[in-house]
Protein backbone atom coordinates (compact mmCIF):
# COMPACT_ATOMS: atom_id res chain seq x y z
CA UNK A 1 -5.35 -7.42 2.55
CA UNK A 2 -5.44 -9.43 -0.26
CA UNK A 3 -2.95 -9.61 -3.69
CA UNK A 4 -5.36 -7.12 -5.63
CA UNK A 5 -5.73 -4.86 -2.85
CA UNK A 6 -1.43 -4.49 -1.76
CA UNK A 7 -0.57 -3.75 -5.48
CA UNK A 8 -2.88 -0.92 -5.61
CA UNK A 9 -2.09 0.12 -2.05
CA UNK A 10 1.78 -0.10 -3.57
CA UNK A 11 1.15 1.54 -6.81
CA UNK A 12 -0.54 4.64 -5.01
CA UNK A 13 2.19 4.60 -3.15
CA UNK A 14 5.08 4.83 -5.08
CA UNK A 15 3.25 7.42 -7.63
CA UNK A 16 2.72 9.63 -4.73
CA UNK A 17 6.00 9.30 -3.64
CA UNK A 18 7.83 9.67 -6.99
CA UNK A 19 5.78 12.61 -7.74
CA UNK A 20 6.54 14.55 -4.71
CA UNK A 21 10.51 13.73 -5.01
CA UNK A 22 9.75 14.57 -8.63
CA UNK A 23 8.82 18.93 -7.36
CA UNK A 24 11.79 18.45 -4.68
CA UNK A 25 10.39 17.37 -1.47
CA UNK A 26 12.64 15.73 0.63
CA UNK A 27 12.55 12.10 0.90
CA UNK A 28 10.37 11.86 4.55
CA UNK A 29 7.84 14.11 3.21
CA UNK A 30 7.67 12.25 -0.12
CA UNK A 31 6.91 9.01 2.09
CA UNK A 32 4.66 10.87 4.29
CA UNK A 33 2.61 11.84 1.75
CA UNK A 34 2.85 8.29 -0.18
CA UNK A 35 1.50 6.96 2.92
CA UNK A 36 -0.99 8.97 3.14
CA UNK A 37 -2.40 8.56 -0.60
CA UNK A 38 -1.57 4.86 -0.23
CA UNK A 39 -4.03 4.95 3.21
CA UNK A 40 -6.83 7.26 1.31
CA UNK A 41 -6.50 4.33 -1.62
CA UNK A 42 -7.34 1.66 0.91
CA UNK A 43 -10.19 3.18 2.63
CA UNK A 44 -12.19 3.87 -0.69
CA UNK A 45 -11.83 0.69 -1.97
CA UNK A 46 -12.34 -1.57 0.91
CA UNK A 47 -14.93 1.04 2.98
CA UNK A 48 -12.55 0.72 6.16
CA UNK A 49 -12.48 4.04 8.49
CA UNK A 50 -9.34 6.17 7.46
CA UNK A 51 -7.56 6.00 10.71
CA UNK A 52 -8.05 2.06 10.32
CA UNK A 53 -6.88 2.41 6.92
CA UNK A 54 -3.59 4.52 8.02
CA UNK A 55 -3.43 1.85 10.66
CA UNK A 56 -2.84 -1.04 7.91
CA UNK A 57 -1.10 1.25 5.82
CA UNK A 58 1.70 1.80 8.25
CA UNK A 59 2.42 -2.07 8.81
CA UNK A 60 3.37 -2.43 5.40
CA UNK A 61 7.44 -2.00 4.30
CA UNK A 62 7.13 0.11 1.58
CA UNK A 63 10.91 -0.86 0.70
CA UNK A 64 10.74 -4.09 0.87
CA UNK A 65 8.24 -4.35 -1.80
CA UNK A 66 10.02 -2.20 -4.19
């Protein structure tokens, strides 16, 4: 995934997260769901299959790249 791409990936992310800690979920759902918009992000932009998309998704350390 190139530069372009992992910001975006990141971005969708953490607004997905943030929002969902923002109506009270609990922190696993919030990253559940960040994942998930983060993986949905990646797929429509780069034409990959979702689960291949997920896939990719879930290598990355969200924390780390805070």
């Amino acid at each position: 995934m190139d530069a372009a791409t992992l910001e975006m990936v990141l971005t969708a992310y953490d607004e997905t997260f943030q929002d969902a800690v923002g109506v009270g979920r609990v922190e696993d759902m919030a990253h559940r769901e960040g994942v998930t918009a983060a993986a949905m992000l990646l797929a429509a932009v780069t034409g990959i299959e979702d689960a291949a998309a997920l896939a990719e998704v879930g290598k990355i350390d969200f924390k780390a790249n805070k």
